[in-house]
C-alpha atoms as a PDB file:
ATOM      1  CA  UNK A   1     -53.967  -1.713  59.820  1.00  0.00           C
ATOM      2  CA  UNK A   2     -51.018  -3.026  57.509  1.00  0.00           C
ATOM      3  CA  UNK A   3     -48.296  -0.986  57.248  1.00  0.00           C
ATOM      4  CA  UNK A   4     -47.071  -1.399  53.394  1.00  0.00           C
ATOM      5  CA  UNK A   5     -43.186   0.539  54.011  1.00  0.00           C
ATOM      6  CA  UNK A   6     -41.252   0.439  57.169  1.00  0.00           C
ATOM      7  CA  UNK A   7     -41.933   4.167  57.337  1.00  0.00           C
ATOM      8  CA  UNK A   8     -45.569   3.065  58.067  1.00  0.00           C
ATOM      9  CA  UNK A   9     -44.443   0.768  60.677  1.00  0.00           C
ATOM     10  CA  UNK A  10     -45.684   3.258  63.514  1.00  0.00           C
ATOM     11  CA  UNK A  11     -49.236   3.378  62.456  1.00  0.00           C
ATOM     12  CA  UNK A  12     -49.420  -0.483  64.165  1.00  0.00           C
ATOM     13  CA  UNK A  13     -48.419   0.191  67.504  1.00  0.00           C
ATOM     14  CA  UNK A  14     -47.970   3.268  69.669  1.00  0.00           C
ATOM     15  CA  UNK A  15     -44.476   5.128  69.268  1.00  0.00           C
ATOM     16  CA  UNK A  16     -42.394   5.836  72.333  1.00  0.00           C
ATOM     17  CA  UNK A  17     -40.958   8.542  72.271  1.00  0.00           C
ATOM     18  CA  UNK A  18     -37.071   8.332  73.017  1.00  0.00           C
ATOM     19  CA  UNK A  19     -36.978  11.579  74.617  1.00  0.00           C
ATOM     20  CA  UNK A  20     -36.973   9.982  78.371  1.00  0.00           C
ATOM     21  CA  UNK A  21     -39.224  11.577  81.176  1.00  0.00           C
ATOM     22  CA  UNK A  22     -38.291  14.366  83.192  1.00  0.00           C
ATOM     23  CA  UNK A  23     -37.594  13.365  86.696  1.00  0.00           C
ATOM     24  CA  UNK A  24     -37.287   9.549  85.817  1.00  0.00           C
ATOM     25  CA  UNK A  25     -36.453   7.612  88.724  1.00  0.00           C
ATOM     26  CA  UNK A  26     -34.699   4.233  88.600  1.00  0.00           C
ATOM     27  CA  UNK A  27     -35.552   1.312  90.226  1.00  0.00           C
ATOM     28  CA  UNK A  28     -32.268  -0.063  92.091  1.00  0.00           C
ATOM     29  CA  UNK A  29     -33.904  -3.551  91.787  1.00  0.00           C
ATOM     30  CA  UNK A  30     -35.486  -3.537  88.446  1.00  0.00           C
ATOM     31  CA  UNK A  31     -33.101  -4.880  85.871  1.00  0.00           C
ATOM     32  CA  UNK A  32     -34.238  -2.847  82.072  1.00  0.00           C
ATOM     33  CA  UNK A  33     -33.494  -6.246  79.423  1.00  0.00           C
ATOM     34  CA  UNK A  34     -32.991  -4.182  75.911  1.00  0.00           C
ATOM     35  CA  UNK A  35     -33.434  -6.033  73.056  1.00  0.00           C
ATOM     36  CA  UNK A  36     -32.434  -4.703  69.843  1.00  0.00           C
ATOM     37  CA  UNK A  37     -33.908  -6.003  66.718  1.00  0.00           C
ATOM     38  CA  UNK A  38     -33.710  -5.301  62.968  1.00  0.00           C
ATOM     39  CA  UNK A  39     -34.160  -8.350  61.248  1.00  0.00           C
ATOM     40  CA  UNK A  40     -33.759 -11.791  63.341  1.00  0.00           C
ATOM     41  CA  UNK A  41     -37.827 -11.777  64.076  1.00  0.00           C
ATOM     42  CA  UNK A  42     -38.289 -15.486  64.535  1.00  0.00           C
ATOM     43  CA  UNK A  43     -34.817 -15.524  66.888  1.00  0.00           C
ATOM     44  CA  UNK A  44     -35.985 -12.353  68.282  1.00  0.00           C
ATOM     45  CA  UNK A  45     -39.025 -14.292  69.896  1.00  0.00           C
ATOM     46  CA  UNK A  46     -36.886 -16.839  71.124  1.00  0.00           C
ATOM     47  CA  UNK A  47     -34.791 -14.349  73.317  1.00  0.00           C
ATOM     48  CA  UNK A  48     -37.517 -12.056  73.900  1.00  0.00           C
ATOM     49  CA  UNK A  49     -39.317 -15.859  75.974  1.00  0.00           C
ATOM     50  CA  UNK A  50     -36.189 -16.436  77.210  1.00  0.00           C
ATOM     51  CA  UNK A  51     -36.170 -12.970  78.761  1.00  0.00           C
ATOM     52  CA  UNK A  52     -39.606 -13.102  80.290  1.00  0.00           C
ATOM     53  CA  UNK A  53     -38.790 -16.922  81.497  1.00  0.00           C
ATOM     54  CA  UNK A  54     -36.161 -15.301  84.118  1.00  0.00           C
ATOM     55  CA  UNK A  55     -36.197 -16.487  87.560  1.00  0.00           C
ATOM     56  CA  UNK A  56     -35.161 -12.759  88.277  1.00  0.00           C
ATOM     57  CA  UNK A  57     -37.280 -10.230  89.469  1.00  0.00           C
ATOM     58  CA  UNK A  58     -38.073  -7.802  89.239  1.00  0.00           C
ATOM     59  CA  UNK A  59     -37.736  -7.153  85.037  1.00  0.00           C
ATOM     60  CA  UNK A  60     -38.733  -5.060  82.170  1.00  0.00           C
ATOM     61  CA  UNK A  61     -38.628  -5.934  78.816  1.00  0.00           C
ATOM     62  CA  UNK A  62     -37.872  -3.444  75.906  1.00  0.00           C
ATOM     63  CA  UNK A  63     -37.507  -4.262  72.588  1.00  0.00           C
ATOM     64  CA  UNK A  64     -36.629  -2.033  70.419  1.00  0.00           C
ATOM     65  CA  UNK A  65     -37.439  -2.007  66.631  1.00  0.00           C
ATOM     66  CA  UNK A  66     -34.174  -0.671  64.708  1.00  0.00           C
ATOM     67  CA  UNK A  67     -35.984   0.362  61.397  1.00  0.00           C
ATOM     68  CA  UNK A  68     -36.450  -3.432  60.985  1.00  0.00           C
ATOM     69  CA  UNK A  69     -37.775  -3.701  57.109  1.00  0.00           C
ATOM     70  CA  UNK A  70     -40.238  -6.246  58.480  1.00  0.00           C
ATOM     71  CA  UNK A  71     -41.927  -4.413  60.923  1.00  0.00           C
ATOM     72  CA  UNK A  72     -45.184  -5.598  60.303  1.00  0.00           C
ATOM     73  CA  UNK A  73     -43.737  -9.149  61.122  1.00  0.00           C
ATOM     74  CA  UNK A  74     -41.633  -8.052  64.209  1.00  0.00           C
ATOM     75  CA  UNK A  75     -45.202  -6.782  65.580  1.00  0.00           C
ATOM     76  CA  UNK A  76     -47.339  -9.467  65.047  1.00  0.00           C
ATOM     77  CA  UNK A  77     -44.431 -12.018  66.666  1.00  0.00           C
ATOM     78  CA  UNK A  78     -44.057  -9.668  69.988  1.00  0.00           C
ATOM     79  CA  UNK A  79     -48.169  -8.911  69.948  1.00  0.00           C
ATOM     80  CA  UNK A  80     -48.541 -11.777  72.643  1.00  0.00           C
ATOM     81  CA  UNK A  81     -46.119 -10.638  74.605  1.00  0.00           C
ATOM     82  CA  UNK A  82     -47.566  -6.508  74.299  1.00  0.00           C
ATOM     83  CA  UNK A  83     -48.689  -6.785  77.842  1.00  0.00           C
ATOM     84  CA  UNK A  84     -45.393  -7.688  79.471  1.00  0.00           C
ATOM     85  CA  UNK A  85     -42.359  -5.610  77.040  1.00  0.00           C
ATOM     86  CA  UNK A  86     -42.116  -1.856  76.442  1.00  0.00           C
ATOM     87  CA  UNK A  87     -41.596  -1.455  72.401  1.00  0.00           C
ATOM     88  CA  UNK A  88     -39.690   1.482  71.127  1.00  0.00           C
ATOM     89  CA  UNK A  89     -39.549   2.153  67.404  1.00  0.00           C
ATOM     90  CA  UNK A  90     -36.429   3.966  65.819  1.00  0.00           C
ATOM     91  CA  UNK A  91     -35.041   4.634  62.541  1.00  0.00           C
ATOM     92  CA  UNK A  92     -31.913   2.044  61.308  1.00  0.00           C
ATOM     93  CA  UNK A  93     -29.116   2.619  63.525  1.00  0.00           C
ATOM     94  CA  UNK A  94     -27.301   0.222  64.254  1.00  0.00           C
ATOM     95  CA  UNK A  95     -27.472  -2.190  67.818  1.00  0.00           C
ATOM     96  CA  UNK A  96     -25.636   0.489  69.502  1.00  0.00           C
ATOM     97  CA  UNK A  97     -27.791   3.232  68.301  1.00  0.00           C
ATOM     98  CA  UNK A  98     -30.732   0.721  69.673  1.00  0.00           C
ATOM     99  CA  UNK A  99     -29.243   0.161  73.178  1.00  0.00           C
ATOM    100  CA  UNK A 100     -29.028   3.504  73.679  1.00  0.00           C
ATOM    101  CA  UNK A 101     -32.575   4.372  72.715  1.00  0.00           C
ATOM    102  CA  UNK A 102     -33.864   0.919  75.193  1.00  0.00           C
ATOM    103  CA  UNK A 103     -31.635   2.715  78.056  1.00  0.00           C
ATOM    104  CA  UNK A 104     -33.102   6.090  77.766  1.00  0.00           C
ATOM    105  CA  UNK A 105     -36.583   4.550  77.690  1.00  0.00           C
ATOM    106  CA  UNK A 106     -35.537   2.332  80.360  1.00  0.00           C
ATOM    107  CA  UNK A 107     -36.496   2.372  84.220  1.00  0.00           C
ATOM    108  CA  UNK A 108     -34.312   0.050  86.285  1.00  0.00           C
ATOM    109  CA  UNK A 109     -30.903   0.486  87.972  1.00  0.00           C
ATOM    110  CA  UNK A 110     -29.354  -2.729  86.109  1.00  0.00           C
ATOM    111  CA  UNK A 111     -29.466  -2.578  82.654  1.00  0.00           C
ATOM    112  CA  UNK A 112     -28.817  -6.295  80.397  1.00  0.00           C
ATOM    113  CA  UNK A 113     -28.484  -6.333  76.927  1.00  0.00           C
ATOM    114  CA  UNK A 114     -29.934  -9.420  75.035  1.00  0.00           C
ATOM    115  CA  UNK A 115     -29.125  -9.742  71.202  1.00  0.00           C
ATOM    116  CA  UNK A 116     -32.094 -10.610  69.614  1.00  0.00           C
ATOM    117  CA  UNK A 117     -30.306 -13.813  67.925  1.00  0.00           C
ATOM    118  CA  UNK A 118     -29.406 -14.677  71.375  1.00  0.00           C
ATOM    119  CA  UNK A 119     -31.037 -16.818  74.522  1.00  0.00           C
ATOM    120  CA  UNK A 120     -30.897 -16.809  78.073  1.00  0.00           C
ATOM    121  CA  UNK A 121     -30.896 -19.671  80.534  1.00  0.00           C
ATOM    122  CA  UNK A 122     -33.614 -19.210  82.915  1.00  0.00           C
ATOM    123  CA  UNK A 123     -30.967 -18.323  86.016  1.00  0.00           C
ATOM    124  CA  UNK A 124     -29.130 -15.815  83.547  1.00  0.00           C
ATOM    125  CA  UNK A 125     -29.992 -12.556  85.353  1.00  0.00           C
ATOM    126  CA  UNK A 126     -30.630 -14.068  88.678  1.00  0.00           C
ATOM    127  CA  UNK A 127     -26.463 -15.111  88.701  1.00  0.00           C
ATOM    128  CA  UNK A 128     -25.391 -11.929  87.087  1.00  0.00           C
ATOM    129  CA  UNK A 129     -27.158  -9.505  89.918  1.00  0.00           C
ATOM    130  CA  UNK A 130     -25.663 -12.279  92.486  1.00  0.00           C
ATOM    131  CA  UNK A 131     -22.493 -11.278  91.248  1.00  0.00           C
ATOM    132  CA  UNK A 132     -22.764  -7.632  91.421  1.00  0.00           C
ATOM    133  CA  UNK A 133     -24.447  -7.727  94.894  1.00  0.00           C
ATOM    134  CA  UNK A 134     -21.396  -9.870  95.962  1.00  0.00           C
ATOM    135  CA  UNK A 135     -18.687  -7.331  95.257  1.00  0.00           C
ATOM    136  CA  UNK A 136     -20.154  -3.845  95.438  1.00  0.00           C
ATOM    137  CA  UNK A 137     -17.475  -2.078  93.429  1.00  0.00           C
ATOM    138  CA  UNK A 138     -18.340  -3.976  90.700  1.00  0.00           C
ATOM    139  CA  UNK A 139     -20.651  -2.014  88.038  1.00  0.00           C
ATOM    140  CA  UNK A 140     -20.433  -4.416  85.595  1.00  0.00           C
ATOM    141  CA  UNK A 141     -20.766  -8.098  84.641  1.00  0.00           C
ATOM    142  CA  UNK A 142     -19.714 -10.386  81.523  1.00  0.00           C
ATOM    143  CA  UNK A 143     -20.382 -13.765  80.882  1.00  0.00           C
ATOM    144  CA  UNK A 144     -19.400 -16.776  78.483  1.00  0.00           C
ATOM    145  CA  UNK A 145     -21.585 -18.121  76.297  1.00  0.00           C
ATOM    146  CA  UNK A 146     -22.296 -21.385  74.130  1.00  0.00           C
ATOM    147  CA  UNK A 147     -22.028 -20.963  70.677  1.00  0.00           C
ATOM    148  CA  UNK A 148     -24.672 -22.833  68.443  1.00  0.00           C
ATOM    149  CA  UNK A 149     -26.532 -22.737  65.103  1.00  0.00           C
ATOM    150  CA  UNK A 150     -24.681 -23.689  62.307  1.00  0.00           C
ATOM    151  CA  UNK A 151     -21.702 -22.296  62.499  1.00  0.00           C
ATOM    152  CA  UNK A 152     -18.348 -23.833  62.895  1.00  0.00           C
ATOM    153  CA  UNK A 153     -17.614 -23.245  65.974  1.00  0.00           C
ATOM    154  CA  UNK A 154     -21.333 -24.317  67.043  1.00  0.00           C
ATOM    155  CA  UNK A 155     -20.634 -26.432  70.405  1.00  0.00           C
ATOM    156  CA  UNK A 156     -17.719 -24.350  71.916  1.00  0.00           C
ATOM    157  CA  UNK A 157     -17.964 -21.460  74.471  1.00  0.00           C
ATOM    158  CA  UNK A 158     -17.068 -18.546  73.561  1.00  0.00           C
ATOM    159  CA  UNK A 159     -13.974 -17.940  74.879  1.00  0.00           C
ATOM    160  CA  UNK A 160     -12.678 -20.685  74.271  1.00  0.00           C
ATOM    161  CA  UNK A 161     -12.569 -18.773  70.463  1.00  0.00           C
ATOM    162  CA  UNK A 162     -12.201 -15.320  71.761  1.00  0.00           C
ATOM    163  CA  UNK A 163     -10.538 -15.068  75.133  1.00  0.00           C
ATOM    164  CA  UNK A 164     -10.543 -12.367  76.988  1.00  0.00           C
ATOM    165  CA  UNK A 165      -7.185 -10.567  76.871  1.00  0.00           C
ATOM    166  CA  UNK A 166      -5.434  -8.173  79.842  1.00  0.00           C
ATOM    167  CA  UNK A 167      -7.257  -7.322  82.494  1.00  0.00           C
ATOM    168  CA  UNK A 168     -10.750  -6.066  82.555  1.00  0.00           C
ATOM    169  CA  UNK A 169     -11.223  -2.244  84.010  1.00  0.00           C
END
């Protein structure tokens, strides 16, 4: 079935609801990778491999569909991958709006949030659990990143361009 407006985008795939289910339990272990997405589909395939190409485990994959006018796209890109993410479909609101919605729907104790224009090195969420396993008060964990495409500051980490600034509480 086609859908023709982005209202129509739910006839394709099953909606999840984002109400989440009563007595949910968490896994401690699992770590819940939301992916938000609205309009980057091609990039959004390239994080949503680079998710599922962790050498973490255990992992579940949840992208969810931000009112993305190209729904119909965004569904056939992610319909090899149906078996191993969780898809949520929401009106347009925003990436926040979207993280929210993945972490309601989500099941594991560690949440990571994965821009849909972004990638992950294989080791990604295998260092970042490291980390918060290695200092138990920590709850939560940051990294640099290498900027690239085409824009001007392609080749540089991140903070080399945006520091961090004071201390981090």
């Amino acid at each position: 079935m086609r859908a023709d407006k982005p209202g129509d985008a739910h006839k394709l795939m099953p909606r999840v609801e984002r109400t989440p289910a009563p007595n949910l339990r968490r896994d401690p272990n699992l770590v819940s990778v939301i992916i938000p997405v609205y309009g980057e589909i091609e990039s959004a395939r390239t994080a949503l491999t680079s998710a599922l190409d962790q050498t973490y485990r255990p992992i579940e994959v949840i992208i969810v569909n931000d009112g993305c006018p190209n729904s119909v796209e965004l569904e056939a890109t992610i319909a090899p991958f149906r078996s191993a993410i969780r898809y949520v479909i929401q009106p347009h609101g925003g990436a926040g709006a979207a993280r929210n919605s993945g972490i309601i729907q989500s099941t594991g104790g560690l949440i990571a949030f994965l821009d849909a224009d972004d990638r992950w090195r294989p080791d990604f969420l295998a260092e970042g659990v490291a980390s918060l396993n290695r200092i138990p008060r920590c709850d939560l964990v940051y990294c640099d990143a290498l900027i690239t495409g085409s824009s001007p500051r392609a080749g540089r980490r991140f903070m080399e361009t945006s520091p961090s600034k004071g201390p981090v509480s």
